[in-house]
PDB file of N, CA and C in Angstrom:
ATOM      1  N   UNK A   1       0.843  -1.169   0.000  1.00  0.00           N
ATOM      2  CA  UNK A   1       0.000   0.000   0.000  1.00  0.00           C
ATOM      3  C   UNK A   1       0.890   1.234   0.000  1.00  0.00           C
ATOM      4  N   UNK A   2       0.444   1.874  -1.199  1.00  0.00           N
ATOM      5  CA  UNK A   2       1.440   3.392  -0.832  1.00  0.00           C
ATOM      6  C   UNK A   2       0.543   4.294  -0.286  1.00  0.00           C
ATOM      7  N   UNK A   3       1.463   4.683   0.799  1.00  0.00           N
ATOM      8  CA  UNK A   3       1.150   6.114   1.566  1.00  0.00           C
ATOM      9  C   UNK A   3       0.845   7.022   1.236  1.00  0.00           C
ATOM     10  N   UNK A   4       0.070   8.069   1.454  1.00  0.00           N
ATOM     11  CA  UNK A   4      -0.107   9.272   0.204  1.00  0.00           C
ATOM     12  C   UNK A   4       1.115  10.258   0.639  1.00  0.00           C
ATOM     13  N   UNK A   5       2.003  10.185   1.350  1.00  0.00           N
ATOM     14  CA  UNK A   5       2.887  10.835   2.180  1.00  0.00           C
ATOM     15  C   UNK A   5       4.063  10.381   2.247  1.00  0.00           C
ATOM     16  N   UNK A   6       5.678  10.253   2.097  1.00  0.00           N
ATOM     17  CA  UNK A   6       6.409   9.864   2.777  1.00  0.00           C
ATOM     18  C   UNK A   6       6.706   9.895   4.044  1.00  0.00           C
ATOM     19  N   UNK A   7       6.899   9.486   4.975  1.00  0.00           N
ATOM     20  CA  UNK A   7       6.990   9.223   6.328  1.00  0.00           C
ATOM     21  C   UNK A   7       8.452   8.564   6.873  1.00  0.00           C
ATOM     22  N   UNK A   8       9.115   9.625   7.675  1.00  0.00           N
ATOM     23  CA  UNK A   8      10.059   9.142   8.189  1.00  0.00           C
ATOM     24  C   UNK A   8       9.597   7.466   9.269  1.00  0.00           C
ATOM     25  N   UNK A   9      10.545   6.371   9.040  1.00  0.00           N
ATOM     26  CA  UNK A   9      10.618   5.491   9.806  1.00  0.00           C
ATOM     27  C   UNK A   9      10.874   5.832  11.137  1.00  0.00           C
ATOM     28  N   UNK A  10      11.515   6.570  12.121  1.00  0.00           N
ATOM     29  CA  UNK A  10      11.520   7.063  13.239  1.00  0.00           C
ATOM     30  C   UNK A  10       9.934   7.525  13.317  1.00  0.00           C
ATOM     31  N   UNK A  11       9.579   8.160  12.574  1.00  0.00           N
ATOM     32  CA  UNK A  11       7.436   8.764  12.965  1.00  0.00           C
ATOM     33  C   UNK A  11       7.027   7.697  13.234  1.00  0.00           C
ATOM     34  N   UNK A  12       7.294   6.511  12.024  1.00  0.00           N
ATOM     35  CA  UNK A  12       5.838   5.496  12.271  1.00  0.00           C
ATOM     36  C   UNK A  12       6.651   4.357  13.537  1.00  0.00           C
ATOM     37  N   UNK A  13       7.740   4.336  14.104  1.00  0.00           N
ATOM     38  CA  UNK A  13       8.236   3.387  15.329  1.00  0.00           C
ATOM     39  C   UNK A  13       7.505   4.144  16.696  1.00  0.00           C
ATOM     40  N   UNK A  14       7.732   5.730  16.594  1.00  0.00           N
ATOM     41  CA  UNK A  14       7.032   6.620  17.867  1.00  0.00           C
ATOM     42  C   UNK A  14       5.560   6.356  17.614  1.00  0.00           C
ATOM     43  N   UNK A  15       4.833   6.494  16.654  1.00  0.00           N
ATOM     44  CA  UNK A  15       3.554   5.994  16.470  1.00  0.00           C
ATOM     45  C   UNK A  15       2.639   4.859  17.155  1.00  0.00           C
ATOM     46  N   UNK A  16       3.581   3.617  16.569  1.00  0.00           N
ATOM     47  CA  UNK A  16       3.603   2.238  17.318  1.00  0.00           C
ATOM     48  C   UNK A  16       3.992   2.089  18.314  1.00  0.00           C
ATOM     49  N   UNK A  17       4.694   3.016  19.039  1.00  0.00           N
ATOM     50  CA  UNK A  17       5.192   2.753  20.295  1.00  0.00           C
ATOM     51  C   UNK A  17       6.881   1.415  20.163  1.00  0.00           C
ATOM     52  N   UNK A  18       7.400   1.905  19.142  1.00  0.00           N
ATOM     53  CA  UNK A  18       8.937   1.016  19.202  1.00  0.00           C
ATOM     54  C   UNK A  18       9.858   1.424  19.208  1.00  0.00           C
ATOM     55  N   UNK A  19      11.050   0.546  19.879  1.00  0.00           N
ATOM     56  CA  UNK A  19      11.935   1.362  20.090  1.00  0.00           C
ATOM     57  C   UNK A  19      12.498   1.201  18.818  1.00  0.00           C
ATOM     58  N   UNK A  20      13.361   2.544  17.986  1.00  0.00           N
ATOM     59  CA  UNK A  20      13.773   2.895  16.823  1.00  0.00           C
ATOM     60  C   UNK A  20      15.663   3.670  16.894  1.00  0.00           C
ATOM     61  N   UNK A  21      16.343   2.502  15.847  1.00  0.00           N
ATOM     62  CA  UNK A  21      17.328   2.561  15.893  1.00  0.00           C
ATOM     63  C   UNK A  21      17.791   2.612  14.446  1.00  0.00           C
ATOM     64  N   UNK A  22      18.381   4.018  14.265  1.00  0.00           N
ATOM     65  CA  UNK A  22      18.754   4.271  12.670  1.00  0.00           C
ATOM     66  C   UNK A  22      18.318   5.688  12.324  1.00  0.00           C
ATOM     67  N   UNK A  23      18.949   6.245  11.216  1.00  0.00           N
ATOM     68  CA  UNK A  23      18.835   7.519  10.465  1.00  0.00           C
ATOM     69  C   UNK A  23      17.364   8.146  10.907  1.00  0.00           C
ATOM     70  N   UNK A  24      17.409   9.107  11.736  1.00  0.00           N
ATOM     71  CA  UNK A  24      15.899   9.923  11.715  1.00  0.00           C
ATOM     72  C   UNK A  24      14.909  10.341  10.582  1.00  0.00           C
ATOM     73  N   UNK A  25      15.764  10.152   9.010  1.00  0.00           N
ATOM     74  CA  UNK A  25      15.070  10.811   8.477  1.00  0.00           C
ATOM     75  C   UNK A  25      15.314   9.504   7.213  1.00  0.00           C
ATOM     76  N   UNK A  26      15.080   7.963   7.648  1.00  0.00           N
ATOM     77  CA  UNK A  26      14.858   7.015   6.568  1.00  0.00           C
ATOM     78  C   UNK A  26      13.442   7.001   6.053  1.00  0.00           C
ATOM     79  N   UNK A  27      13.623   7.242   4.892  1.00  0.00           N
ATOM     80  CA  UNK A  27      11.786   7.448   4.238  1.00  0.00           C
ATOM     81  C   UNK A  27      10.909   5.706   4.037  1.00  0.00           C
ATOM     82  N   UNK A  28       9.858   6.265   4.229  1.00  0.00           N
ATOM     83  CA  UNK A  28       8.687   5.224   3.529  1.00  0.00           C
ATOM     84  C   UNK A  28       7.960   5.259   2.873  1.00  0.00           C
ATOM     85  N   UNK A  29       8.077   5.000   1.916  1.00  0.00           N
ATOM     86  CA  UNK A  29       6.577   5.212   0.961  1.00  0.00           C
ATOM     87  C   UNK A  29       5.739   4.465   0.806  1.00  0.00           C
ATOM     88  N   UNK A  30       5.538   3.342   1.873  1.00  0.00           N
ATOM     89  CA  UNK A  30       4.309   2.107   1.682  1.00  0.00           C
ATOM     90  C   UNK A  30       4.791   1.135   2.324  1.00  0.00           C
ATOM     91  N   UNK A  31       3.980   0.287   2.631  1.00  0.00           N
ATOM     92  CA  UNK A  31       3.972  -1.098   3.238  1.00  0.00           C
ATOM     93  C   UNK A  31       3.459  -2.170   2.724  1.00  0.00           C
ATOM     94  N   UNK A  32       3.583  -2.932   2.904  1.00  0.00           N
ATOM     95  CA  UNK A  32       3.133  -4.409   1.964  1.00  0.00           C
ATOM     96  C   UNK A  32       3.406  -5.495   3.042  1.00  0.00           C
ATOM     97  N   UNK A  33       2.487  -6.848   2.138  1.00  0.00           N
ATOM     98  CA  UNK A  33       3.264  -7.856   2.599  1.00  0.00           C
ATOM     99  C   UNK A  33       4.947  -8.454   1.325  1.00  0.00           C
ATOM    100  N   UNK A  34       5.300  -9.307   2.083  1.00  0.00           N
ATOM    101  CA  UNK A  34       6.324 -10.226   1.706  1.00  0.00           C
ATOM    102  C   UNK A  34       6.827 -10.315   0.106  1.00  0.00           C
ATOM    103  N   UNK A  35       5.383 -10.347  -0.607  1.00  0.00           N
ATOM    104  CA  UNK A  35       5.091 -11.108  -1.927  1.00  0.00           C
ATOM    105  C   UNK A  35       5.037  -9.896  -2.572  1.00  0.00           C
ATOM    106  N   UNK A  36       4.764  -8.851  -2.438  1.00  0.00           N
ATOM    107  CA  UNK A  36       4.280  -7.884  -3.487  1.00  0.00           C
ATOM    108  C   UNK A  36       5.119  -6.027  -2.712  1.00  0.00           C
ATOM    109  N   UNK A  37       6.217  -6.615  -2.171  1.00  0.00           N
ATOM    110  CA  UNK A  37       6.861  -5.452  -1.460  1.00  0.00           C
ATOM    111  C   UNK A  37       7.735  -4.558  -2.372  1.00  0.00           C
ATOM    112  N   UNK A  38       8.169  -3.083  -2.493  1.00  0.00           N
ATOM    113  CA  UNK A  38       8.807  -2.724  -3.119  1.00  0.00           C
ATOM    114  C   UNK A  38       9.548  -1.923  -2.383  1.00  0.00           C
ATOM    115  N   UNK A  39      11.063  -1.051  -3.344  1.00  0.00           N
ATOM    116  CA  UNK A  39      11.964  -0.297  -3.009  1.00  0.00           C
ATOM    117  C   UNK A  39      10.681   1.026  -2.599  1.00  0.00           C
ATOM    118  N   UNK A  40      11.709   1.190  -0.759  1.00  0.00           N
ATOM    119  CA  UNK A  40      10.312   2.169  -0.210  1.00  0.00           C
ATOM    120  C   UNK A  40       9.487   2.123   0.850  1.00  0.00           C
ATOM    121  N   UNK A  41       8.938   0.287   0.756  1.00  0.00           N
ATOM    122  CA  UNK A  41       8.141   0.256   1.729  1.00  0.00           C
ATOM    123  C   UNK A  41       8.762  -0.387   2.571  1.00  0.00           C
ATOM    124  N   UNK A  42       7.878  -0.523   3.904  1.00  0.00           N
ATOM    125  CA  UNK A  42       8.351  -1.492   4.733  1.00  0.00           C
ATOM    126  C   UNK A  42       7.426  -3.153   4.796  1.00  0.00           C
ATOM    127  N   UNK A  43       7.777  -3.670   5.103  1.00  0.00           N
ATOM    128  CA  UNK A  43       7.632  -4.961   5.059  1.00  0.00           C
ATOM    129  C   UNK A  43       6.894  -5.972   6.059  1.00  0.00           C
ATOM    130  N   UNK A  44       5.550  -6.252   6.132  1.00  0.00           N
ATOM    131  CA  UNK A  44       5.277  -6.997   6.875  1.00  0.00           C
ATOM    132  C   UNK A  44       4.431  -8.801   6.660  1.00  0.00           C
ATOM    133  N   UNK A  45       5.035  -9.278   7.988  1.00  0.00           N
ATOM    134  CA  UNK A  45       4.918 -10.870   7.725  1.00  0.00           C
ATOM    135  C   UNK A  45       3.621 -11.627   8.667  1.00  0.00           C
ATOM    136  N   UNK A  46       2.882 -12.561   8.261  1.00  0.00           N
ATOM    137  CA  UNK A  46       1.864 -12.727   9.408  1.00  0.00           C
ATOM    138  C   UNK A  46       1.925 -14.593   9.285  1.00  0.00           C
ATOM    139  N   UNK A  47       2.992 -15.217   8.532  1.00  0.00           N
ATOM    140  CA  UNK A  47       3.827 -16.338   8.932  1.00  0.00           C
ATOM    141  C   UNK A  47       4.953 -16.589   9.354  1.00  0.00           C
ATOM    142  N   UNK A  48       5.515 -17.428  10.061  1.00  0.00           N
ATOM    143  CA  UNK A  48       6.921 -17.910  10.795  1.00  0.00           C
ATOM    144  C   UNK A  48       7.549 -17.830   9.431  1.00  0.00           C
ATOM    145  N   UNK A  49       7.059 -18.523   8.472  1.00  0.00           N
ATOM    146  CA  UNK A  49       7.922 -19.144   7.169  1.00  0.00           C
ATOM    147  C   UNK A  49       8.597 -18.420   6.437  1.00  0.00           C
ATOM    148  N   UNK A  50       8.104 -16.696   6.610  1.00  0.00           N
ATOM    149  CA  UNK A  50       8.816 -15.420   6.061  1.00  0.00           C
ATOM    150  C   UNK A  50       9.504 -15.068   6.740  1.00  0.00           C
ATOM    151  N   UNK A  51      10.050 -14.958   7.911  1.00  0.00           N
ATOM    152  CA  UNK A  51      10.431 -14.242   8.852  1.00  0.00           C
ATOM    153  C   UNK A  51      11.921 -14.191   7.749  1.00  0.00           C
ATOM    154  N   UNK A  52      12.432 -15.100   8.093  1.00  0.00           N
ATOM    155  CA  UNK A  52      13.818 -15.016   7.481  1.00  0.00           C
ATOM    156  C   UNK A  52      13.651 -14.198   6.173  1.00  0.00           C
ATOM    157  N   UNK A  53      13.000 -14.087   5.470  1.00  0.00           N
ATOM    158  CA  UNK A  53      13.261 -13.792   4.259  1.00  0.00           C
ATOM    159  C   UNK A  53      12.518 -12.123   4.595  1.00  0.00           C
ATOM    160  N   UNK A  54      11.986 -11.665   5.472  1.00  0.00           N
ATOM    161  CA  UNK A  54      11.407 -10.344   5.894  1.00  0.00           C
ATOM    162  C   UNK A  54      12.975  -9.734   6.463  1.00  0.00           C
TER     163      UNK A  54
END
């Protein structure tokens, strides 16, 4: 899913409440799962079987 916004990765970890380690100002432009992820987004998994490959 793209964001209509880029969004620093430090915003969306304070958002979620995580702790965030790295460049304050790494961009995002979307999220996805595993299979259909691109340069941009971040990445999420809802099997064990991806983990490694997430």
């Amino acid at each position: 899913m793209k964001l209509p916004h880029v969004h620093p990765l430090k915003t969306i970890a304070q958002l979620i409440n995580c702790h965030y380690v790295g460049p304050d100002d790494f961009p995002v432009e979307g999220f996805n799962e595993i299979h259909v992820v691109r340069p941009g987004d971040i990445v999420f998994v809802d099997h064990p079987k991806y983990y490694d490959k997430a």
